[in-house]
Every structure is written in C-alpha cells, then in structure tokens.
Protein backbone atom coordinates (compact mmCIF):
# COMPACT_ATOMS: atom_id res chain seq x y z
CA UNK A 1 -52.13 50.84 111.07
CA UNK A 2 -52.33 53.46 113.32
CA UNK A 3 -54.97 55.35 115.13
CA UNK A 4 -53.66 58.57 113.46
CA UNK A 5 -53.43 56.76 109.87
CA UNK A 6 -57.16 55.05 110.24
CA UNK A 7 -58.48 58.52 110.90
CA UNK A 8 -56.74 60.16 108.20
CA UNK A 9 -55.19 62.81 110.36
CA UNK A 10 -52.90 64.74 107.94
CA UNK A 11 -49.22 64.16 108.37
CA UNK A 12 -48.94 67.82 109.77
CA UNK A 13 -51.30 67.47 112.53
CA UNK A 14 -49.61 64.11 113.44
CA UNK A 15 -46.31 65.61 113.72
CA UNK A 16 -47.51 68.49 115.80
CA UNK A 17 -49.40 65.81 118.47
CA UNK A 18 -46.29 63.89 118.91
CA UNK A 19 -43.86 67.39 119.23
CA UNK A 20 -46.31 68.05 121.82
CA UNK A 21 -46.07 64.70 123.49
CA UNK A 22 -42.49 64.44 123.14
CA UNK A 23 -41.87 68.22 124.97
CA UNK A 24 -44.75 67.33 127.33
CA UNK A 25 -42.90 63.90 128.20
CA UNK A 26 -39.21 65.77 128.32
CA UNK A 27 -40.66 68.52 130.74
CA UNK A 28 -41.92 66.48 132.83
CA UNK A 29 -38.74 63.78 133.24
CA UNK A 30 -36.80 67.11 133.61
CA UNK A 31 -38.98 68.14 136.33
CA UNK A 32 -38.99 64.98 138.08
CA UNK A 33 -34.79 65.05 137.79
CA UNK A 34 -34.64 68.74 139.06
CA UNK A 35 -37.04 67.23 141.83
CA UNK A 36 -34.35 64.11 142.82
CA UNK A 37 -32.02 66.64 142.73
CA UNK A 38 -32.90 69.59 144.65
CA UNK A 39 -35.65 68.10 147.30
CA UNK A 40 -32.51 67.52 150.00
CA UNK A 41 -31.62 70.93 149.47
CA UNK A 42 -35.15 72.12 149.49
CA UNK A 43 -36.05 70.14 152.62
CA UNK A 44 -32.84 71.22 154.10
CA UNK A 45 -34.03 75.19 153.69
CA UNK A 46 -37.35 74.74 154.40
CA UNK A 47 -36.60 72.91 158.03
CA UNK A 48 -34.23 76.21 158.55
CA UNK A 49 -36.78 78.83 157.15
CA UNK A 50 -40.28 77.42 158.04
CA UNK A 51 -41.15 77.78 154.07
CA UNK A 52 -42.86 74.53 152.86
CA UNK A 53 -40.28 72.51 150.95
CA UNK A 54 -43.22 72.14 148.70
CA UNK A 55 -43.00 76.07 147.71
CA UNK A 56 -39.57 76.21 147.36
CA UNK A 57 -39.24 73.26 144.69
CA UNK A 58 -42.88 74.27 143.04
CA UNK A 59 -41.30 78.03 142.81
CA UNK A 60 -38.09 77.15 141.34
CA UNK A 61 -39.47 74.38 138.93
CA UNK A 62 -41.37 77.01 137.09
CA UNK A 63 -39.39 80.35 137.33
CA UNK A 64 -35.91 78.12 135.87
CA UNK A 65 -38.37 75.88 133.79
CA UNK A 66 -37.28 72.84 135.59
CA UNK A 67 -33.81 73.23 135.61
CA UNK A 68 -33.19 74.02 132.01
CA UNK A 69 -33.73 77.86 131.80
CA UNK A 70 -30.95 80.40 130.71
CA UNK A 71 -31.17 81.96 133.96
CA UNK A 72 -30.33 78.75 135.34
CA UNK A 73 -27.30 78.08 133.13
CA UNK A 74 -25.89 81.59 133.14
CA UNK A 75 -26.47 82.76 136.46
CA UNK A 76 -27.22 79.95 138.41
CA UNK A 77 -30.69 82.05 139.12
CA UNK A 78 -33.19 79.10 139.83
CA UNK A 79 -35.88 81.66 141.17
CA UNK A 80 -35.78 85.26 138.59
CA UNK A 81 -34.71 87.10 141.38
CA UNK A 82 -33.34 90.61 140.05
CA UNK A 83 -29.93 91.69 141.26
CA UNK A 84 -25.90 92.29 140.37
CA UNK A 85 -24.27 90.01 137.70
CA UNK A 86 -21.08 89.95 135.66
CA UNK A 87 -22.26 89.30 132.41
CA UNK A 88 -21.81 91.86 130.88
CA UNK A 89 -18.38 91.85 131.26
CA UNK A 90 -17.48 88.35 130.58
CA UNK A 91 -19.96 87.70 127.75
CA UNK A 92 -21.41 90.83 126.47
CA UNK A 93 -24.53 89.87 127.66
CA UNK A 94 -26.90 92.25 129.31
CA UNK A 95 -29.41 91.27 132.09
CA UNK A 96 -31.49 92.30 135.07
CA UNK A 97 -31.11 89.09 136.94
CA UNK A 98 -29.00 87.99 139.87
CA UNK A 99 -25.64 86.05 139.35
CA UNK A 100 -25.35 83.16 142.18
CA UNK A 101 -21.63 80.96 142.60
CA UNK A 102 -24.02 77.87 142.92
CA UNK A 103 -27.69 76.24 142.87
CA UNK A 104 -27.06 76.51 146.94
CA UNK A 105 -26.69 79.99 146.95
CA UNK A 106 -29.83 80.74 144.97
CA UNK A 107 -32.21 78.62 146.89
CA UNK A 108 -30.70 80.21 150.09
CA UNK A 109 -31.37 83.59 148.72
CA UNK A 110 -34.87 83.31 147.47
CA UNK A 111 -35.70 81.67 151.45
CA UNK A 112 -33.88 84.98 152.71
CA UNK A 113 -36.13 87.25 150.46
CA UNK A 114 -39.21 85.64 151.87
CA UNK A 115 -38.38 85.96 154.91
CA UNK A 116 -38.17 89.40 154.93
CA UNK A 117 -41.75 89.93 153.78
CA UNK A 118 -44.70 91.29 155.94
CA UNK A 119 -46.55 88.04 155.93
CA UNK A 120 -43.30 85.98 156.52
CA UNK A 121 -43.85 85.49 160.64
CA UNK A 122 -47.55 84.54 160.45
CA UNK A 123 -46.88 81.70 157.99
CA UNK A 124 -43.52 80.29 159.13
CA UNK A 125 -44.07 76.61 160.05
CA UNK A 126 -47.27 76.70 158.34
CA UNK A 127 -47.34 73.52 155.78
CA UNK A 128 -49.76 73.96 153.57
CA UNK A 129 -48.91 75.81 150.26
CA UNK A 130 -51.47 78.02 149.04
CA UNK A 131 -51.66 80.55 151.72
CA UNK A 132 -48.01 80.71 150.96
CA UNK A 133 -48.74 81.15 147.01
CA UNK A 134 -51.28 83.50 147.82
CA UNK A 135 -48.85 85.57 150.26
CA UNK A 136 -46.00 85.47 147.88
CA UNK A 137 -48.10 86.23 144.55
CA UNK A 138 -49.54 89.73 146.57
CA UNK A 139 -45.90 91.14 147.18
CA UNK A 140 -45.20 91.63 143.37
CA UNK A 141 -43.04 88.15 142.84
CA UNK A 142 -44.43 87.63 139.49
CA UNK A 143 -45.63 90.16 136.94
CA UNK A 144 -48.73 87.90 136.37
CA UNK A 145 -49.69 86.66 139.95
CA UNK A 146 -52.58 84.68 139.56
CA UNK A 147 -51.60 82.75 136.44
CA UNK A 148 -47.75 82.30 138.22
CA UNK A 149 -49.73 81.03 141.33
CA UNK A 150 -51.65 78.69 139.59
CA UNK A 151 -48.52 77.52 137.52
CA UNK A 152 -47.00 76.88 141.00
CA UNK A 153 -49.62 74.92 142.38
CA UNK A 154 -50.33 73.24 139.43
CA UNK A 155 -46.40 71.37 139.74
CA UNK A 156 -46.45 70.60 143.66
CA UNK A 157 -49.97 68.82 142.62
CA UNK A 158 -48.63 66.92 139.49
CA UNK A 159 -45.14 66.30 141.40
CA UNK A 160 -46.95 65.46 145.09
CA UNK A 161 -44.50 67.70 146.46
C-alpha cells in the first residue's frame, strides 16, 4: 500500500502530485542535457566576452525553457531577443522575435548585445553572477526583472553553474 493510498488522498490529488513530479523531473533532465550541451559553447563565449559562462547558460535555460521552447525550435532564439525573422513568409506565422541559422549564432548574439550596454566594461572579467543579473535585469531584458533575475539565479544555483 502506498503512502498516498494509506492516507486516503483522493485519486485526483494523486494524479496531480505525480504530473507535478513527472514535469518537475523532465525539466530538470532537460536542463541538465541543454547544460552538457551548450556549456563548451558557453565557456567558449564567455572566455571571448568576459560574461560569466554561468550567466550565459542560467539566461538561456530560462528564456528557451531549457531547450524546449518554440522560440528555440522555430527560430533558433535561445535568449527572446526581438529582431527580423522569416516566418511569416514560410509558415504564416507572425512574431516579434529574432530568427538565428544556428544555436551558435544566438548565443553569439545575446554576448554582443551585452556588450554593448553601459555597465558592460565595469563587469567584464568579473565572475560572479549577480552583479551581472542585477546589471542586465536594470536595462529592460525582461518585462518582469526581479522575478526573471531570481528565475536566473535560481538555475545557476540548482545546476552549480
């Protein structure tokens, strides 16, 4: 007998707790595969850029929901940055965000827009993440900045990127 079945937890409830468990336990394997994946690339960018290779992953782990976002798989868009796409044309659908050729290109991009910012040259090098969080969340990144810069810190913790 189980815990659920001594407790008389009604067969509703039971099935919500494990859809929870089971998308909890999928997000998080799909993290830690985006993680495998892109941490070369990430490492690779941040060595060129002076951006912790911990913000880079942390940022695109939430903004293309660990790899698995439409974004992701329609525009190659790891990171919501707004721009030109061809969608439109090629399959009627209509968006604001950025079209990329491949994962590469993306990551280089959203290391090029950084860079760019005001607080950019008085953080380059620096390692730890959350003055970077705190930088990026000020310059209008996310519409909700401190809940996005929590979300972001929250993965590099639980990922000990």
């Amino acid at each position: 007998m189980t815990i659920c079945q001594k407790k008389k937890i009604p067969s509703l409830l039971r099935y919500f707790i494990l859809l929870c468990f089971c998308s909890v336990s999928f997000a998080t394997r799909s993290q830690s595969t985006y993680i495998k994946k892109y941490r070369p690339l990430a490492t690779e960018l941040s060595a060129e850029f002076g951006i912790p290779a911990s913000v880079i992953l942390g940022v695109a782990i939430v903004e293309s929901s660990g790899g698995t976002g439409r974004n992701v798989r329609l525009l190659n868009n790891h990171f919501g940055i707004i721009g030109k796409n061809n969608l439109r044309k090629t399959k009627g659908i209509k968006t604001r965000y950025k079209q990329y050729p491949d994962a590469v290109a993306s990551f280089r991009d959203f290391c090029k827009v950084i860079s760019k910012k005001k607080f950019y040259h008085r953080l380059k090098g620096h390692p730890a993440y959350l003055p970077w969080l705190d930088a990026i969340s000020k310059t209008g990144y996310s519409e909700a900045p401190a809940v996005w810069k929590k979300r972001i810190a929250g993965v590099i913790q639980k990922h000990k990127l």
